[in-house]
C-alpha atoms as a PDB file:
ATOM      1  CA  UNK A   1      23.730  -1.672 -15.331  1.00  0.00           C
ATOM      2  CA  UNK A   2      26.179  -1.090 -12.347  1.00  0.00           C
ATOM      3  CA  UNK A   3      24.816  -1.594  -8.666  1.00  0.00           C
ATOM      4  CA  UNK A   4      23.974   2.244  -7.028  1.00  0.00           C
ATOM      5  CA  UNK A   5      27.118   2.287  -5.032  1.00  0.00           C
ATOM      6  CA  UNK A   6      26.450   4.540  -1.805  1.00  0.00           C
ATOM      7  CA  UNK A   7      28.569   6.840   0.108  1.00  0.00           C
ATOM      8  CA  UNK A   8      29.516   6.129   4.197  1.00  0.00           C
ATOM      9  CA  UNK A   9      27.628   9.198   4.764  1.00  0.00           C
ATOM     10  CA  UNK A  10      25.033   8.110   2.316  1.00  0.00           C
ATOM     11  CA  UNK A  11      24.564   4.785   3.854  1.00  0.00           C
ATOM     12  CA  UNK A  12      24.907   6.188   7.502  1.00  0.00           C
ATOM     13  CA  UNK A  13      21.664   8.005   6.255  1.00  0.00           C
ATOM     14  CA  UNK A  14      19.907   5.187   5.138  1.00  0.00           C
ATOM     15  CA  UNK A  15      19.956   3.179   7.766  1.00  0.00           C
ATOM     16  CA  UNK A  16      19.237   6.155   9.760  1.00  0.00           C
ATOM     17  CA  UNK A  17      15.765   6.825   7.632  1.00  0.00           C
ATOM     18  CA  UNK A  18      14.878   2.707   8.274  1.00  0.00           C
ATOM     19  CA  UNK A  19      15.904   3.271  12.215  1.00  0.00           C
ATOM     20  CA  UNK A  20      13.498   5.419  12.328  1.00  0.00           C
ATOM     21  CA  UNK A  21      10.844   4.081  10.280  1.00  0.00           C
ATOM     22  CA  UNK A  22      11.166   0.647  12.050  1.00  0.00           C
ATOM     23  CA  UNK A  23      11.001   2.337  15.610  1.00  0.00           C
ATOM     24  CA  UNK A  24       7.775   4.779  14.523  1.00  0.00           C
ATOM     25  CA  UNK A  25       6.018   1.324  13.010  1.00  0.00           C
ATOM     26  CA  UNK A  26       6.808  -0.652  16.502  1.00  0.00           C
ATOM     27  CA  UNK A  27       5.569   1.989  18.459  1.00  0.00           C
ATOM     28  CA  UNK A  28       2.437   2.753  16.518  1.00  0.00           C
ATOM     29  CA  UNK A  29       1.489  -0.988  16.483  1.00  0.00           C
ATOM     30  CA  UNK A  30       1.822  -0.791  20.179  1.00  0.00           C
ATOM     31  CA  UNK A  31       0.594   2.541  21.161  1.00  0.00           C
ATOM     32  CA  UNK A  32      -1.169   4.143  18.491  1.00  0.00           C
ATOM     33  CA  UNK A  33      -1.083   6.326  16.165  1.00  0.00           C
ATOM     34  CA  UNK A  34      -2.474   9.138  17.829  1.00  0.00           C
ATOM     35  CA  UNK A  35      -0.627   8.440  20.956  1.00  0.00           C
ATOM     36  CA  UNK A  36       2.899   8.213  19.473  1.00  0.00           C
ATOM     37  CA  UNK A  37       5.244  11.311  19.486  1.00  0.00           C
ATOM     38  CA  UNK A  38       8.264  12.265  17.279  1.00  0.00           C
ATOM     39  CA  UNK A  39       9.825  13.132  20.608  1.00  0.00           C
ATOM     40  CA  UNK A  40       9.351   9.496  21.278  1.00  0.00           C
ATOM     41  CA  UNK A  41      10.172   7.823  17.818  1.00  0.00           C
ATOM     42  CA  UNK A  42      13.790   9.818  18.125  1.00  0.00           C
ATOM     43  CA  UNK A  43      14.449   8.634  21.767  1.00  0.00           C
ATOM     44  CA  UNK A  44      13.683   4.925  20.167  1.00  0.00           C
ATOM     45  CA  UNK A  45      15.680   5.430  17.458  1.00  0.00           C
ATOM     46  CA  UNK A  46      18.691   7.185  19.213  1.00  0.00           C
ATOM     47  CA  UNK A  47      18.337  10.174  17.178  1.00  0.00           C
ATOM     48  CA  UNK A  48      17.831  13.876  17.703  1.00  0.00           C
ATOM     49  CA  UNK A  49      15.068  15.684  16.523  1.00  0.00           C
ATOM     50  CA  UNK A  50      16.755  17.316  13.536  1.00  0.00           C
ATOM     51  CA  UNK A  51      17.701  13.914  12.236  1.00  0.00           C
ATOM     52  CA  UNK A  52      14.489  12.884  12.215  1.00  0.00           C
ATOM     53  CA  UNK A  53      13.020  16.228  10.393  1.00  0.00           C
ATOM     54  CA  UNK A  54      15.537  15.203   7.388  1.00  0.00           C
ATOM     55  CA  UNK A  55      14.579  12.433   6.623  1.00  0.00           C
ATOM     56  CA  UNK A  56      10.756  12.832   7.043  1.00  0.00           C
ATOM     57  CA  UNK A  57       8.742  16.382   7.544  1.00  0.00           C
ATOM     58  CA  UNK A  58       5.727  14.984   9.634  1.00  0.00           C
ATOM     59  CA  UNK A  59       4.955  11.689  11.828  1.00  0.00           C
ATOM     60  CA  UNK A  60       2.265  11.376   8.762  1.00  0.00           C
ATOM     61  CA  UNK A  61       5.131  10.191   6.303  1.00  0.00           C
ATOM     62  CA  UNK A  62       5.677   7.622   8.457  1.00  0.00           C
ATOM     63  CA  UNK A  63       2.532   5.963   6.898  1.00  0.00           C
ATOM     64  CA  UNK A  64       3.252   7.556   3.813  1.00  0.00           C
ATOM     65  CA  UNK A  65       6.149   5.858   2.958  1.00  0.00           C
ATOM     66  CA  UNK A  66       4.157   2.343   4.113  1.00  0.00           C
ATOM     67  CA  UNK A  67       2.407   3.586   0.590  1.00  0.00           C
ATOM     68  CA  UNK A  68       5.278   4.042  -1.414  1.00  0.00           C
ATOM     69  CA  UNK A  69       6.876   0.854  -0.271  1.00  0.00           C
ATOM     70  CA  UNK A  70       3.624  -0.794  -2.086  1.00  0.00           C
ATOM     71  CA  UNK A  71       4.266   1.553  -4.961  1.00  0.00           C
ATOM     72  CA  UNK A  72       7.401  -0.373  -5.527  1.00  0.00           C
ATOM     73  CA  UNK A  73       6.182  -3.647  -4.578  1.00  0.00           C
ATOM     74  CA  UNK A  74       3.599  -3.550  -7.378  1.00  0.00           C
ATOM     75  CA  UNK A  75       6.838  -1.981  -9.575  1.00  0.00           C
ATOM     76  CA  UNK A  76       8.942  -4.396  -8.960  1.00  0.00           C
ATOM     77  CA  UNK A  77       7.262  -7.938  -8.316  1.00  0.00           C
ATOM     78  CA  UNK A  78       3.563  -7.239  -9.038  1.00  0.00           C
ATOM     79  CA  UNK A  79       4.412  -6.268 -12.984  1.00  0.00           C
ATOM     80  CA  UNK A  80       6.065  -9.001 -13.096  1.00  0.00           C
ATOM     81  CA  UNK A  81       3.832 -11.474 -12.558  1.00  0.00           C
ATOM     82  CA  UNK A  82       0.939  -9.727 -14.959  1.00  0.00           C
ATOM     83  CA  UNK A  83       3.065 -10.640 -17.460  1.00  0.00           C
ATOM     84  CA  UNK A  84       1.633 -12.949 -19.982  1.00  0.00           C
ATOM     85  CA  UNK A  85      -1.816 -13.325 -18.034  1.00  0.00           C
ATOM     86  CA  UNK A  86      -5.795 -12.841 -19.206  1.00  0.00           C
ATOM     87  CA  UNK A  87      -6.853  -9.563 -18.185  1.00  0.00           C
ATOM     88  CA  UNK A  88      -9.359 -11.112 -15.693  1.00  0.00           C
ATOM     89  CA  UNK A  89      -6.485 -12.934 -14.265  1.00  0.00           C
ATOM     90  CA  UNK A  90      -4.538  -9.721 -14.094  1.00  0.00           C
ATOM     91  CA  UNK A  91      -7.243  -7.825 -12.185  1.00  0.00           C
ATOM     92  CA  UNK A  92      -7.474 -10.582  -9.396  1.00  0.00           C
ATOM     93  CA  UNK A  93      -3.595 -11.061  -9.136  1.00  0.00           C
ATOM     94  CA  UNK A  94      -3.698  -7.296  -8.435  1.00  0.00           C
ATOM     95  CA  UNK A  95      -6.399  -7.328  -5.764  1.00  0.00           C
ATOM     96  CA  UNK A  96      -4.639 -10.324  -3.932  1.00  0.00           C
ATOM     97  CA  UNK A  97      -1.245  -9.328  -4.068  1.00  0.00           C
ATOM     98  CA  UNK A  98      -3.273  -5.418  -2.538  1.00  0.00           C
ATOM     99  CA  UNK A  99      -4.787  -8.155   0.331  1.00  0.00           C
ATOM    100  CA  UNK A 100      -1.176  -9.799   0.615  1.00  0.00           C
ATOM    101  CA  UNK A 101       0.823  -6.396   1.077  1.00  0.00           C
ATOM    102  CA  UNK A 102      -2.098  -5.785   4.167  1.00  0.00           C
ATOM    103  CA  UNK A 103      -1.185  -8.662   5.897  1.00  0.00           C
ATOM    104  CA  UNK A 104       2.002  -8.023   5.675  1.00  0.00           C
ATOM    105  CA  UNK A 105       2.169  -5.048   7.138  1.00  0.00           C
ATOM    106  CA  UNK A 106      -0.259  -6.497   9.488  1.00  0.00           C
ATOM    107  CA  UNK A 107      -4.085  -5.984  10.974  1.00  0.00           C
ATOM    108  CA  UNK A 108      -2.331  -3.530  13.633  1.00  0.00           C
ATOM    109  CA  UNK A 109      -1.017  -1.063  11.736  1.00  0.00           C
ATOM    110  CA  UNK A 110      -3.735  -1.474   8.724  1.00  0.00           C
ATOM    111  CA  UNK A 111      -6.341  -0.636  12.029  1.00  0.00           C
ATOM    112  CA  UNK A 112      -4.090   2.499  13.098  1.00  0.00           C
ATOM    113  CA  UNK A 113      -3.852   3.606   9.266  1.00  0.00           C
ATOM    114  CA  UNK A 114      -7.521   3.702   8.833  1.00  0.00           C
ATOM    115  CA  UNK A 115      -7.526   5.282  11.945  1.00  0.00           C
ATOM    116  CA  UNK A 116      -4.978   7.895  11.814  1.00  0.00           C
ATOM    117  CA  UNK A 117      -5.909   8.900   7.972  1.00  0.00           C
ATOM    118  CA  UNK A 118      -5.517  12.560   7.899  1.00  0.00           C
ATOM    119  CA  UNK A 119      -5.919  14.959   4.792  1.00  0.00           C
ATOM    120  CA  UNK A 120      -2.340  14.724   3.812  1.00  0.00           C
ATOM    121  CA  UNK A 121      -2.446  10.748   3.762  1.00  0.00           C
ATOM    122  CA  UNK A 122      -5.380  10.989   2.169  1.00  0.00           C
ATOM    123  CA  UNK A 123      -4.359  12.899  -0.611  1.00  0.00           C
ATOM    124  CA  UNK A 124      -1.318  10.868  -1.008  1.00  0.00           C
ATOM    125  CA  UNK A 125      -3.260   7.495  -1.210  1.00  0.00           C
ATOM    126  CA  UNK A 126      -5.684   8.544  -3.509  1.00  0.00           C
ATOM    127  CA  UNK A 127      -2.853  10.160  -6.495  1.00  0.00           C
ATOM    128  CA  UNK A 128      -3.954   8.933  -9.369  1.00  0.00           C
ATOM    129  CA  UNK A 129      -0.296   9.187 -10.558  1.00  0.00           C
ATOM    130  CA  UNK A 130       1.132   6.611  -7.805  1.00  0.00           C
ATOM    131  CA  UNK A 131       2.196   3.310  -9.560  1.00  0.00           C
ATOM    132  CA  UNK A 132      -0.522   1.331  -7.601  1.00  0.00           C
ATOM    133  CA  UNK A 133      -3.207   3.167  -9.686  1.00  0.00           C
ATOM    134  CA  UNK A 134      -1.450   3.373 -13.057  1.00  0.00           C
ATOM    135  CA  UNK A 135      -0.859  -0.212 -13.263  1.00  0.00           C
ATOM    136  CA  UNK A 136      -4.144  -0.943 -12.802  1.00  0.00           C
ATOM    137  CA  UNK A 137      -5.806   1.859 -15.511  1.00  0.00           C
ATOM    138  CA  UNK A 138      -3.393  -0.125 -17.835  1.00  0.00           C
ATOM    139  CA  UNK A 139      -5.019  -3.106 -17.379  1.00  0.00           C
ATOM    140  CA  UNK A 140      -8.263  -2.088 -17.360  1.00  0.00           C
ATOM    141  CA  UNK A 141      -8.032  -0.022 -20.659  1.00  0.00           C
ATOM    142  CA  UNK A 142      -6.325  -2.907 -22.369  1.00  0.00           C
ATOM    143  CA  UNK A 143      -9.506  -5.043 -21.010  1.00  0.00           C
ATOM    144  CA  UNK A 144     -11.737  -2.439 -22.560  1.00  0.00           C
ATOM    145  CA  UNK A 145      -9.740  -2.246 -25.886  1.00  0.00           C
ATOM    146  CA  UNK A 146     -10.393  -5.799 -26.156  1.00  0.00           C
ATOM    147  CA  UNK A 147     -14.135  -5.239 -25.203  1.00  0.00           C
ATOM    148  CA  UNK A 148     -13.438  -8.324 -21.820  1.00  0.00           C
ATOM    149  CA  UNK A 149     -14.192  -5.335 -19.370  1.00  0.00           C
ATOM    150  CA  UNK A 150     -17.585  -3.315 -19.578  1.00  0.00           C
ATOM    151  CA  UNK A 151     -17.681  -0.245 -21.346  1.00  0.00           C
ATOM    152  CA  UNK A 152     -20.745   1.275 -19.674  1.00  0.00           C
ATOM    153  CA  UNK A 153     -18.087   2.373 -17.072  1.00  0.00           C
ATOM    154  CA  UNK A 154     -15.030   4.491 -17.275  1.00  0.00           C
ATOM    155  CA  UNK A 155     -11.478   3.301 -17.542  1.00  0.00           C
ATOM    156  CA  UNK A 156     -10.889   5.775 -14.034  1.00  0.00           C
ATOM    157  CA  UNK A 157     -14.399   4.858 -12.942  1.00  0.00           C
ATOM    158  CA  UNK A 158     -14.017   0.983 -13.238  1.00  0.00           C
ATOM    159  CA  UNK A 159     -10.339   1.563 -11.677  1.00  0.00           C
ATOM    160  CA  UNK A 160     -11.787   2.810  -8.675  1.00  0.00           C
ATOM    161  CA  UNK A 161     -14.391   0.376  -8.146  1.00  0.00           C
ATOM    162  CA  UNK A 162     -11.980  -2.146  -7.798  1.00  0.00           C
ATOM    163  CA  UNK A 163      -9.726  -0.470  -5.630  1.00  0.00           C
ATOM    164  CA  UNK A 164     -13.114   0.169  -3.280  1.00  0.00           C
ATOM    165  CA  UNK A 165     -13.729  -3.804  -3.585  1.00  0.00           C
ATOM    166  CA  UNK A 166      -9.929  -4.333  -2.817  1.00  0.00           C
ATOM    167  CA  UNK A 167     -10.140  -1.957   0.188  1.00  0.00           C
ATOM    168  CA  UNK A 168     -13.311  -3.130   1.776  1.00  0.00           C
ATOM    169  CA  UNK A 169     -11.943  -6.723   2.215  1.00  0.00           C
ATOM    170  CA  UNK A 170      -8.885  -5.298   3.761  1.00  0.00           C
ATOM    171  CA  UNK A 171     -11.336  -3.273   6.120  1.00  0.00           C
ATOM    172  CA  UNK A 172     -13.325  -6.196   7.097  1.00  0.00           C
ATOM    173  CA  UNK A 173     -10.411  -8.255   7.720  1.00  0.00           C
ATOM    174  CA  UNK A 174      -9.233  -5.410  10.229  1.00  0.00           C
ATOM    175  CA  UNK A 175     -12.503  -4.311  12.151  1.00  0.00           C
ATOM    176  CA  UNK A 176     -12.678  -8.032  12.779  1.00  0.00           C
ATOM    177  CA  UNK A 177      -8.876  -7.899  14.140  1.00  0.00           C
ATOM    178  CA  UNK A 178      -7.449 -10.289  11.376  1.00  0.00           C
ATOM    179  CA  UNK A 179      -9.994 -13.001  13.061  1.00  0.00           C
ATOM    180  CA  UNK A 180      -9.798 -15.116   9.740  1.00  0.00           C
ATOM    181  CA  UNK A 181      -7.085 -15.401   7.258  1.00  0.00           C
ATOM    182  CA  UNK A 182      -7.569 -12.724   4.930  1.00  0.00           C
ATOM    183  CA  UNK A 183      -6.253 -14.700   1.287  1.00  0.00           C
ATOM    184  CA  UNK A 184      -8.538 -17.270   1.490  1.00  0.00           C
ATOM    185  CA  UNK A 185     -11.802 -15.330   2.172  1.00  0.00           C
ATOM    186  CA  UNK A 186     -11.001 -13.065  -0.843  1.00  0.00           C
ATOM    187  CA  UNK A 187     -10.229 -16.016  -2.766  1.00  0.00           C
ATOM    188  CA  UNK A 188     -13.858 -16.931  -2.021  1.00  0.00           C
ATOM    189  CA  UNK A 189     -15.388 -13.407  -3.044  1.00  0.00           C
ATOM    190  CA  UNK A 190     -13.429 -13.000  -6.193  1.00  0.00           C
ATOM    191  CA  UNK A 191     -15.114 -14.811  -8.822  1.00  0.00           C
ATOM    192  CA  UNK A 192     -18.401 -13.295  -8.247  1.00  0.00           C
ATOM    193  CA  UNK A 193     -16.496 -10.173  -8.247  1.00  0.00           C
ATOM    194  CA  UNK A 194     -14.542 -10.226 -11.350  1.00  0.00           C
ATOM    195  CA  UNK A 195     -18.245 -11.263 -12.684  1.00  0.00           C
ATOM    196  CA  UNK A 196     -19.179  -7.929 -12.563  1.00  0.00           C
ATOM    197  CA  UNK A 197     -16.569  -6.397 -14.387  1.00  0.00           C
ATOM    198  CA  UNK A 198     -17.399  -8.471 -17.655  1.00  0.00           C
END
């Protein structure tokens, strides 16, 4: 398959759309989320207003798109690497490659996203559809097909639970302000997590 070959104007837009996402992310780490304009994002940036309302409809897709770009992390690498694995092992090389995509994004942001969750990011993090989710459900209902995960529990059911497990540690590492390095102390809870799942 041929490289997607892109346009001037087409590329001009692109790098307009990561302008502005870079200068919004800089300036919610520093500020806050609540306390950071679109007014101000396009002044960073070097943009007008208009540019910035085509490539993103609200200061909320800022965050969004922090989503989606772990959408096609777990696409692109994450799937990957599941290859070929136990499904035990697949479960906990999804939770630590969730914890690894937190700290790379880093404990500031991760704070101002919990912080600045409204409906709309809400809704968007919790589609069921999103890559993040469906890779998971595959797992677990080829775990259950091969009776290694419990079947007291739903496929969507026991999908959730884990994502609630996978989110907590990434909340604990924040409210604590990334006080401890986040891999390791998961590495230490996961055992007697994946436990449960038998």
């Amino acid at each position: 398959m041929k490289n997607a070959k892109y346009t001037s104007r087409e590329l001009k837009a692109k790098k307009t759309k990561e302008k502005l996402f870079d200068i919004a992310i800089g300036l919610i780490k520093e500020k806050g989320y609540n306390r950071v304009s679109i007014n101000e994002i396009c002044k960073g940036a070097g943009v007008t207003k208009g540019a910035f309302y085509h490539h993103y409809n609200t200061k909320e897709e800022i965050l969004i798109q922090l989503y989606k770009d772990v959408d096609d992390y777990y696409q692109v690498r994450v799937l990957d690497e599941l290859e070929n694995k136990s499904i035990l092992d697949k479960i906990k090389l999804f939770i630590k490659h969730h914890v690894y995509c937190a700290e790379g994004i880093g404990v500031d942001i991760v704070k101002e996203i919990f912080k600045g969750q409204t409906n709309i990011l809400n809704q968007f993090i919790t589609l069921e559809d999103r890559p993040f989710y469906q890779i998971l459900i595959d797992v677990i209902k080829e775990g259950q097909r091969e009776k290694i995960l419990r079947q007291d529990i739903s496929s969507k059911d026991l999908c959730n639970y884990i994502i609630v497990f996978s989110r907590g540690l990434i909340q604990d590492w924040y409210m604590k302000d990334g006080a401890y390095d986040i891999n390791e102390k998961s590495e230490k809870y996961l055992d007697i997590f994946i436990n449960s799942l038998r």
